[in-house]
Protein backbone atom coordinates (compact mmCIF):
# COMPACT_ATOMS: atom_id res chain seq x y z
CA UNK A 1 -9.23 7.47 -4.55
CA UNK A 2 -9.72 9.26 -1.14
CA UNK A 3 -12.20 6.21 -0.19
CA UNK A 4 -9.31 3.48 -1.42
CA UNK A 5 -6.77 5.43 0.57
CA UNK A 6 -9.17 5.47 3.70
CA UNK A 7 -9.45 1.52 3.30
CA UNK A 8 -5.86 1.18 2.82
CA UNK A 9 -4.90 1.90 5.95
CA UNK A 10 -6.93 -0.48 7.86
CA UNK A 11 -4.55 -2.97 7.17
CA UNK A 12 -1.73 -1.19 8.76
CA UNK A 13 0.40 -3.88 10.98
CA UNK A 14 -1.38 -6.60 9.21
CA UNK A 15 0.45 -6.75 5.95
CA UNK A 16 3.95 -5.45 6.28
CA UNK A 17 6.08 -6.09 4.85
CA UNK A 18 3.88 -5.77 1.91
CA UNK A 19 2.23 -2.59 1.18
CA UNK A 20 -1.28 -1.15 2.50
CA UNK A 21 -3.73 -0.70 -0.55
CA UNK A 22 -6.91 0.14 -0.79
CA UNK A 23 -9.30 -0.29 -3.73
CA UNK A 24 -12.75 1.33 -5.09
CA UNK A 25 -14.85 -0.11 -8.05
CA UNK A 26 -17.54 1.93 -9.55
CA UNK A 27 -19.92 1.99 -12.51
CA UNK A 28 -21.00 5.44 -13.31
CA UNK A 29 -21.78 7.11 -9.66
CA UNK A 30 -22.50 4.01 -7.38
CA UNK A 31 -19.72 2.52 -5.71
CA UNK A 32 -20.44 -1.63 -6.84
CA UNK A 33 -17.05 -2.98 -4.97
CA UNK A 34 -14.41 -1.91 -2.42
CA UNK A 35 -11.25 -3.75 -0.20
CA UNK A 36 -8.35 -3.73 1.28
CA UNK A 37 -5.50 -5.99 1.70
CA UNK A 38 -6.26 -7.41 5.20
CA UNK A 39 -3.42 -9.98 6.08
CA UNK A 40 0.01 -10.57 5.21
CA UNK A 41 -0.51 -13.52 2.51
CA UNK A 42 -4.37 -12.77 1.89
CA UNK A 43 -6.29 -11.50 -0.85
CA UNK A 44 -5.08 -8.10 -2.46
CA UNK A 45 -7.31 -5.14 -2.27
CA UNK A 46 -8.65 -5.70 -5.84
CA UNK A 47 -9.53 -9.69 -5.41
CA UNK A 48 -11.51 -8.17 -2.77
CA UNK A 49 -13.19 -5.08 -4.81
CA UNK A 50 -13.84 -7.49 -7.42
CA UNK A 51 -15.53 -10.43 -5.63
CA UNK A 52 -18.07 -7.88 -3.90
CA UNK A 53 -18.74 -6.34 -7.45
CA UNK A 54 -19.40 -9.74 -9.82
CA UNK A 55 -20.38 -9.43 -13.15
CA UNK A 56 -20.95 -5.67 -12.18
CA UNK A 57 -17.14 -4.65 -12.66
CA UNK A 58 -17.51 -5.41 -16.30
CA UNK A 59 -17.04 -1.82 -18.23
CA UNK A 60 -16.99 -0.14 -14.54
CA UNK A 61 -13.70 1.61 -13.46
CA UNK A 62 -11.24 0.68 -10.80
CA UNK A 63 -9.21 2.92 -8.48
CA UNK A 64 -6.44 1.72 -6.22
CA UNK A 65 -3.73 3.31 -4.28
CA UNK A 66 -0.78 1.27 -5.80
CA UNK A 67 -0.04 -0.31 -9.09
CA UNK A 68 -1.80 -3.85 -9.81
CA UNK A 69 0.74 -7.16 -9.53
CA UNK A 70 1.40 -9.39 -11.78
CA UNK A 71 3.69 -12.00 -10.53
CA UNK A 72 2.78 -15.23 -8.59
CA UNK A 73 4.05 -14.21 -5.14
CA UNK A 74 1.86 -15.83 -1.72
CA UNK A 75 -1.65 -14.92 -4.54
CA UNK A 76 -2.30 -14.92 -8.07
CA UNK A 77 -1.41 -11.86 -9.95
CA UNK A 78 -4.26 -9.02 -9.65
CA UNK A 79 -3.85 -7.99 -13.26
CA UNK A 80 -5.31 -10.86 -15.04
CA UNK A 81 -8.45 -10.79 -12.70
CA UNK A 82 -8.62 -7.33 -13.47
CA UNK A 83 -8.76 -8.03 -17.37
CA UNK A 84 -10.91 -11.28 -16.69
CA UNK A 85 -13.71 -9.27 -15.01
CA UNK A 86 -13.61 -6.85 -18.04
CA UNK A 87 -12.86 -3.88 -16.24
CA UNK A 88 -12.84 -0.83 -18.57
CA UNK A 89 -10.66 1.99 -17.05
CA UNK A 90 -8.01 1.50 -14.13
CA UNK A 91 -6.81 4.87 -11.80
CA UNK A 92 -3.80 4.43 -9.94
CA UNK A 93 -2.09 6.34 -7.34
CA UNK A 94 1.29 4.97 -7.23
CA UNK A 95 3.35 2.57 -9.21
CA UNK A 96 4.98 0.22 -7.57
CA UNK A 97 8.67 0.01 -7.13
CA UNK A 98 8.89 -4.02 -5.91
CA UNK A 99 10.95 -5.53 -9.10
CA UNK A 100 8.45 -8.18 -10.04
CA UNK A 101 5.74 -5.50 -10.65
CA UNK A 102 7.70 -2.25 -11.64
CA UNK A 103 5.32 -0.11 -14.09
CA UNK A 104 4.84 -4.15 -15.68
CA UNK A 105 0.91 -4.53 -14.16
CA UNK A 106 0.23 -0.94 -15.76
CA UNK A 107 1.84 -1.86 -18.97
CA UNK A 108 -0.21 -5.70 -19.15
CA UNK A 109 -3.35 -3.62 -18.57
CA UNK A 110 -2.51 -1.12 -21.12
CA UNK A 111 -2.21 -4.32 -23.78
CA UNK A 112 -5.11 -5.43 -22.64
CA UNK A 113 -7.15 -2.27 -23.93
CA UNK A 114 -7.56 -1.09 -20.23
CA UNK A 115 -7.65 2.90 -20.36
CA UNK A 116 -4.96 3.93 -17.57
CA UNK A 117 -4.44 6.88 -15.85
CA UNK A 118 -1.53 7.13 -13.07
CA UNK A 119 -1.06 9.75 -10.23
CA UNK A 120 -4.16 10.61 -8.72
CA UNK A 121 -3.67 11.66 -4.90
CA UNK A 122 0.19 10.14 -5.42
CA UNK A 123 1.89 12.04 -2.52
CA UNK A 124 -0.91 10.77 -0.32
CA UNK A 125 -0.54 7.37 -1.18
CA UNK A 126 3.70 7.75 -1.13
CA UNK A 127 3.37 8.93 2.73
CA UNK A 128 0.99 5.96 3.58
CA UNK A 129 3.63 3.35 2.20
CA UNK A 130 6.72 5.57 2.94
CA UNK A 131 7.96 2.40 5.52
CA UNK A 132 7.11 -0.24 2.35
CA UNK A 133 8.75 2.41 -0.36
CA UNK A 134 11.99 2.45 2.28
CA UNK A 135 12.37 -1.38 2.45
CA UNK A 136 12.39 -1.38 -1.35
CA UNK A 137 14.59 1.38 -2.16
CA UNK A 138 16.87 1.11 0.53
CA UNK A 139 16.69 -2.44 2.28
CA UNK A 140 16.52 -0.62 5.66
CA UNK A 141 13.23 -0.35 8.00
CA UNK A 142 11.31 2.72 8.53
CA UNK A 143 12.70 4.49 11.80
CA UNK A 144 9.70 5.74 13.98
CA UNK A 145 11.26 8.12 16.78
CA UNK A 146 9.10 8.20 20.05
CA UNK A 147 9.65 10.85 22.94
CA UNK A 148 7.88 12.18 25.67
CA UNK A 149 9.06 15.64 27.78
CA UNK A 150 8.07 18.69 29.38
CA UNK A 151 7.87 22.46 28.16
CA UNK A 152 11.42 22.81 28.71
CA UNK A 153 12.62 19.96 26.78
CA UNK A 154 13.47 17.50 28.77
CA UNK A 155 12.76 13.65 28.42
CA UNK A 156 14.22 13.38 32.51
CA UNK A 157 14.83 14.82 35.82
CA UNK A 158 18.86 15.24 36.49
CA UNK A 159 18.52 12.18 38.62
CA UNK A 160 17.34 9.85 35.71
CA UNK A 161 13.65 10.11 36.85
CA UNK A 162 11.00 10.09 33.95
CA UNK A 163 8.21 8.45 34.82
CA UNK A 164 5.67 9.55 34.22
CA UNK A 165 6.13 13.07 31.88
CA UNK A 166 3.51 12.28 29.63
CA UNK A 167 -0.86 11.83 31.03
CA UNK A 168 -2.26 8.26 30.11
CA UNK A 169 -4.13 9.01 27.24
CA UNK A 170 -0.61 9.71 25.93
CA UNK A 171 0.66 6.17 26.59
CA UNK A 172 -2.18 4.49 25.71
CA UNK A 173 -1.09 5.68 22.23
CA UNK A 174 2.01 4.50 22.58
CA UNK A 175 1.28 1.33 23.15
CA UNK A 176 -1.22 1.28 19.93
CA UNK A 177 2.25 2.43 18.30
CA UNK A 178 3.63 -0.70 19.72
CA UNK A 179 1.04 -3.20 18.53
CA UNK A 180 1.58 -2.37 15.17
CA UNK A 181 5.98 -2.39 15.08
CA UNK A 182 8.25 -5.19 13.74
CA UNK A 183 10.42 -4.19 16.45
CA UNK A 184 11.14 -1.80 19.44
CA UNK A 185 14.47 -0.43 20.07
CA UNK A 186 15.91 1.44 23.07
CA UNK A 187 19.78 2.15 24.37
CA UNK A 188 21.16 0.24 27.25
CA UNK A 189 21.23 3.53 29.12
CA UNK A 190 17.39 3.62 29.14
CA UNK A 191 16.73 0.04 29.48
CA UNK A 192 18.24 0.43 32.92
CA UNK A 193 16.73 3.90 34.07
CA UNK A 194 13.39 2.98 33.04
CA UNK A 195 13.39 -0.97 33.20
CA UNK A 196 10.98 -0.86 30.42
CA UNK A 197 9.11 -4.25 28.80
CA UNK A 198 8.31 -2.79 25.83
CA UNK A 199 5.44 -4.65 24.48
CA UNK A 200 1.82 -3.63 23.38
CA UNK A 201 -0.39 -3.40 26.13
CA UNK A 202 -2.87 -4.64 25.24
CA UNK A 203 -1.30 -6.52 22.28
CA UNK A 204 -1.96 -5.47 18.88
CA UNK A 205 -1.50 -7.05 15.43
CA UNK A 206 1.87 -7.58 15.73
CA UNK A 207 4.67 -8.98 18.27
CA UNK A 208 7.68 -6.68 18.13
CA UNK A 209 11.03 -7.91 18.80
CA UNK A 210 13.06 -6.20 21.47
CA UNK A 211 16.39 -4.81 20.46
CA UNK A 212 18.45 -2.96 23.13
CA UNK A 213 21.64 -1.16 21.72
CA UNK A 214 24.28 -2.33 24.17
CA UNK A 215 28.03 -2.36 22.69
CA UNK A 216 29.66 -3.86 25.59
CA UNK A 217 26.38 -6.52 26.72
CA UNK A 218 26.16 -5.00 30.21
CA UNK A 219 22.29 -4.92 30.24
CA UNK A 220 21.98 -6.77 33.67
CA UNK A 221 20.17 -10.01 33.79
CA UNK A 222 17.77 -8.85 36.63
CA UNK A 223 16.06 -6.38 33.94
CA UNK A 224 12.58 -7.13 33.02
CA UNK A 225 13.53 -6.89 29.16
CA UNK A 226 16.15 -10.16 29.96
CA UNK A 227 14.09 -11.91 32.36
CA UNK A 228 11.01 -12.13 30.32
CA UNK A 229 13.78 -12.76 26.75
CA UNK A 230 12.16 -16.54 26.50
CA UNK A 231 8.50 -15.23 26.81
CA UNK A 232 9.04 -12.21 24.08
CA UNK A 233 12.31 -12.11 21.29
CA UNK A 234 14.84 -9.62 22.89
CA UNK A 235 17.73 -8.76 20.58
CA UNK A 236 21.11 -7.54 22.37
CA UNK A 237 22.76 -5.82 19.47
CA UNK A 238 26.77 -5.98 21.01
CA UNK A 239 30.09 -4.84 19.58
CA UNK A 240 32.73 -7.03 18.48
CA UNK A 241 34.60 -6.75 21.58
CA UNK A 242 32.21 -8.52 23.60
CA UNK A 243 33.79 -11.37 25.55
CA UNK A 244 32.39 -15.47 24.46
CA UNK A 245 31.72 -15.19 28.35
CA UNK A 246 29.33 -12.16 28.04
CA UNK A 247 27.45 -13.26 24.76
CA UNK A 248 27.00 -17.03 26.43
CA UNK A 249 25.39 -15.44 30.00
CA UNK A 250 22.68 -13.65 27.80
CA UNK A 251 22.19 -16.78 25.15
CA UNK A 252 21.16 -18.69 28.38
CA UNK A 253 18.75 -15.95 28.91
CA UNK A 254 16.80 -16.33 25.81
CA UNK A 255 18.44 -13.58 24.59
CA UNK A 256 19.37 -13.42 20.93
CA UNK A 257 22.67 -11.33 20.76
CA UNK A 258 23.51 -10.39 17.27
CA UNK A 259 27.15 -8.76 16.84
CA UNK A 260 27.20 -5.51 15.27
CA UNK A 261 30.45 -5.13 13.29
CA UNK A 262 32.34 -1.84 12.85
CA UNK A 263 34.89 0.31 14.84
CA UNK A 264 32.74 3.19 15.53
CA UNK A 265 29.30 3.63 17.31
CA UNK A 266 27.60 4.95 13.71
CA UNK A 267 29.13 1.74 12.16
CA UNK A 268 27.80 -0.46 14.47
CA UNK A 269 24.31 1.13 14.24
CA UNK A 270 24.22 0.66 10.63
CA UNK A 271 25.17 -3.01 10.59
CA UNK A 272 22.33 -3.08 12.78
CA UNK A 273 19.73 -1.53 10.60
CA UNK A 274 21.10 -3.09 7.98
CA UNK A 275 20.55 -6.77 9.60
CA UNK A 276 17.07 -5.46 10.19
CA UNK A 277 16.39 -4.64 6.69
CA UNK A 278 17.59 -7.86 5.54
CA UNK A 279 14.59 -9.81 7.99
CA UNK A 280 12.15 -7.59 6.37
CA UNK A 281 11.19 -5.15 9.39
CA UNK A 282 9.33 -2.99 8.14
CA UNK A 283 8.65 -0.14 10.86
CA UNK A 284 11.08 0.17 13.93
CA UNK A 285 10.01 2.28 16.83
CA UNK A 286 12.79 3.86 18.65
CA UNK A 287 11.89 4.76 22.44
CA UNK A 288 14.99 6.00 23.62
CA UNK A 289 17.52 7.65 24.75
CA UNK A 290 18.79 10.80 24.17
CA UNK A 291 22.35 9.09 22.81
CA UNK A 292 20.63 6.73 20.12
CA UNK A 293 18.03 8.78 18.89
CA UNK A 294 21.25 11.28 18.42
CA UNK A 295 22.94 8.68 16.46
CA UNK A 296 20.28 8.31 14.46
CA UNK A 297 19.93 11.76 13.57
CA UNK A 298 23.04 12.31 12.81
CA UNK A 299 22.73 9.52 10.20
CA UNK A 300 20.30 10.90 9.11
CA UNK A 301 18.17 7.67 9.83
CA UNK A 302 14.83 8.94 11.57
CA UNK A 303 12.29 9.17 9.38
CA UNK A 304 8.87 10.18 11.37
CA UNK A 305 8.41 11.29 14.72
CA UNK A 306 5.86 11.35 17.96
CA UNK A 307 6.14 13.86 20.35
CA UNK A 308 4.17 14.14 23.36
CA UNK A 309 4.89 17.41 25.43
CA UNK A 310 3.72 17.46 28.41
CA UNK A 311 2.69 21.04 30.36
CA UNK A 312 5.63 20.53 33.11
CA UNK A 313 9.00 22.22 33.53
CA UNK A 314 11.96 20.41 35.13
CA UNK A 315 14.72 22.70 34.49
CA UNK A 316 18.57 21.58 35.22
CA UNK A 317 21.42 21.89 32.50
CA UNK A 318 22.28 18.19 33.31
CA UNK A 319 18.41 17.35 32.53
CA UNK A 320 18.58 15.51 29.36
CA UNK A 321 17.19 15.97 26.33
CA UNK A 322 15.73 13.84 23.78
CA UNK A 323 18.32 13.61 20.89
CA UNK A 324 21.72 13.98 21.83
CA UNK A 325 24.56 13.49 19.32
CA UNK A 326 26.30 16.41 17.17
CA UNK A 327 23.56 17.99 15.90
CA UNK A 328 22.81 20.81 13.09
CA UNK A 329 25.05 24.23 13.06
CA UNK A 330 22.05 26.32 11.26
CA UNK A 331 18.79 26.67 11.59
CA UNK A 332 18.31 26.68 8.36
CA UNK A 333 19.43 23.13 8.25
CA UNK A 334 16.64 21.89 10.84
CA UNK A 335 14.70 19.14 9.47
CA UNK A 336 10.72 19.86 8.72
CA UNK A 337 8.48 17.44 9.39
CA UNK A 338 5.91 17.05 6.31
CA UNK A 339 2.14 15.42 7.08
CA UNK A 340 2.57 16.93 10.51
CA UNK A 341 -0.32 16.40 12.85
CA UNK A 342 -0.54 18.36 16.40
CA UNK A 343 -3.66 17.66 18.45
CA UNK A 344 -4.17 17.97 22.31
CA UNK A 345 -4.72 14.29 24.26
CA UNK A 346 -5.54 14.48 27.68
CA UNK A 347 -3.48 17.30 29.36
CA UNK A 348 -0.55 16.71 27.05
CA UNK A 349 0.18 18.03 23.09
CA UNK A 350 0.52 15.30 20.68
CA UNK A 351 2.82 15.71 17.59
CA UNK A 352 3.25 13.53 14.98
CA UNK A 353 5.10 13.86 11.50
CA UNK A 354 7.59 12.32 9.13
CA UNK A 355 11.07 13.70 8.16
CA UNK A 356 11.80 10.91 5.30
CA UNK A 357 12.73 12.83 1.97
CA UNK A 358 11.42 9.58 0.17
CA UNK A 359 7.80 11.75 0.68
CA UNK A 360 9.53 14.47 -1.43
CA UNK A 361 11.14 12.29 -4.41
């Protein structure tokens, strides 16, 4: 199950939103088949295990990270090739929570005389498909928060200057980050300061779409994230409020600008996750600033993080931080981070770790 789980993850940014899963196929001691799913649409990881083993998975036993299909969906349902190649014994890591499948692939093996056995290495396999098991349950995307700052906590100088806090090695992760996202998300107040493009350099798997949270659609249309709206999607999430006048000068941009409704800023934001969930985003990075990521703590809405702390100090009380908003009152109320990861890259210290409680249910 290790070796599934270590092919699972090769398809991250390939298949979402469907899940990453690995599969192993073995008779007796030798491994005879192995996959993953590669592509969004492609073969599952067990069409693959399957077509490498042959007439060798008959009586041999199968592991894979999640729960078999068996529904029609883009592929034919994994279940009855499993029973066609005469598999004898099936180990699964995780049932799967999609409605079509459900615990119904385990019980069609079952009938078929396959001997099943559910759970092995099932919080490993629940943290790689925490942003798949969060679509599901929840129909809202996974929310990836992304910060760099110095010793003393700060993601800026008083003056707005940030760049650059973190060493290269540290962005060049970053923009690995980005090649695998459905979408990137920053504040208006950063999109100005920093005049950012957000996209993968170089690309990745994936083309993320652009969302800046601007209430009143004053993002000017000088800024590199408007200018270059026709070449990459930009989303302008806006408030209500927003004038015909101010919605039609960014439409002519290329700019998509999708009204958030709601009264307050932490209604807004979840009419905008919401809308997200409903196109099937699966992982959102957040870059920024200090105001949204604080709204979306409060809301209790990030669910994994990546730090990169750079060994500077800029002092200054007006210096500002990375999350912002209202905040904890205890300590005891400060969130963990669970699968936490903290490794040194270049000059800087990388952390990386996820928050969701889904890992814990």
């Amino acid at each position: 199950m290790h070796r599934a789980l270590e092919l699972a993850v090769q398809g991250q940014g390939c298949v979402e939103p469907n899940p990453m899963v690995g599969c192993v196929i073995v008779q007796g001691a030798e491994l005879i088949g192995e996959g993953w799913h590669r592509q969004f649409g492609g073969d599952h990881a067990e069409i693959e295990a399957l077509k490498l083993a042959g007439d060798r998975a008959a009586d041999a036993t199968l592991y894979v990270t999640l729960e078999p299909c068996r529904h029609h969906g883009k592929t034919p349902p994994c279940t009855r090739a499993i029973i066609a190649a005469g598999i004898r014994r099936v180990v699964v890591a995780q049932c799967d929570p999609f409605p079509k499948v459900a615990g119904g692939g385990i019980s069609e093996l079952k009938a078929a005389g396959i001997k099943m056995e559910v759970g092995v290495l099932e919080s490993e396999a629940r943290a790689l498909n925490a942003p798949y098991l969060k679509l599901i349950g929840a129909s809202r995307p996974w929310i990836i928060a992304k910060w760099a700052m110095t010793l003393d906590g700060k993601i800026a100088t008083r003056t707005g200057s940030s760049r650059w806090i973190s060493c290269s090695d540290c962005r060049e992760i970053v923009h690995k980050l980005r090649g695998r996202m459905d979408a990137i998300m920053v504040g208006r107040e950063t999109a100005v300061r920093d005049d950012p493009m957000l996209t993968a350099r170089p690309p990745g798997p994936r083309t993320a779409l652009r969302v800046v949270a601007d209430t009143h659609a004053s993002l000017g249309s000088e800024s590199s994230l408007v200018r270059t709206a026709a070449e990459t999607p930009l989303m302008i999430a806006v408030g209500s409020t927003v004038t015909e006048a101010g919605r039609r000068r960014l439409t002519d941009a290329g700019c998509e600008v999708f009204v958030c409704d709601g009264s307050t800023p932490n209604e807004r934001l979840d009419a905008l996750l919401e809308e997200l969930g409903r196109r099937r985003l699966t992982n959102v990075l957040v870059e920024g600033g200090g105001r949204l990521l604080g709204s979306l703590f409060d809301a209790g809405q990030i669910d994994e993080v990546h730090v990169f702390i750079a060994t500077k100090l800029l002092g200054g009380a007006e210096a500002a931080g990375p999350i912002a908003g209202c905040g904890i009152e205890q300590i005891s109320e400060a969130w963990p981070l669970f699968h936490s990861e903290v490794r040194q890259v270049g000059t800087d210290v990388y952390i990386h770790g996820h928050c969701d409680r889904i890992l814990q249910s």
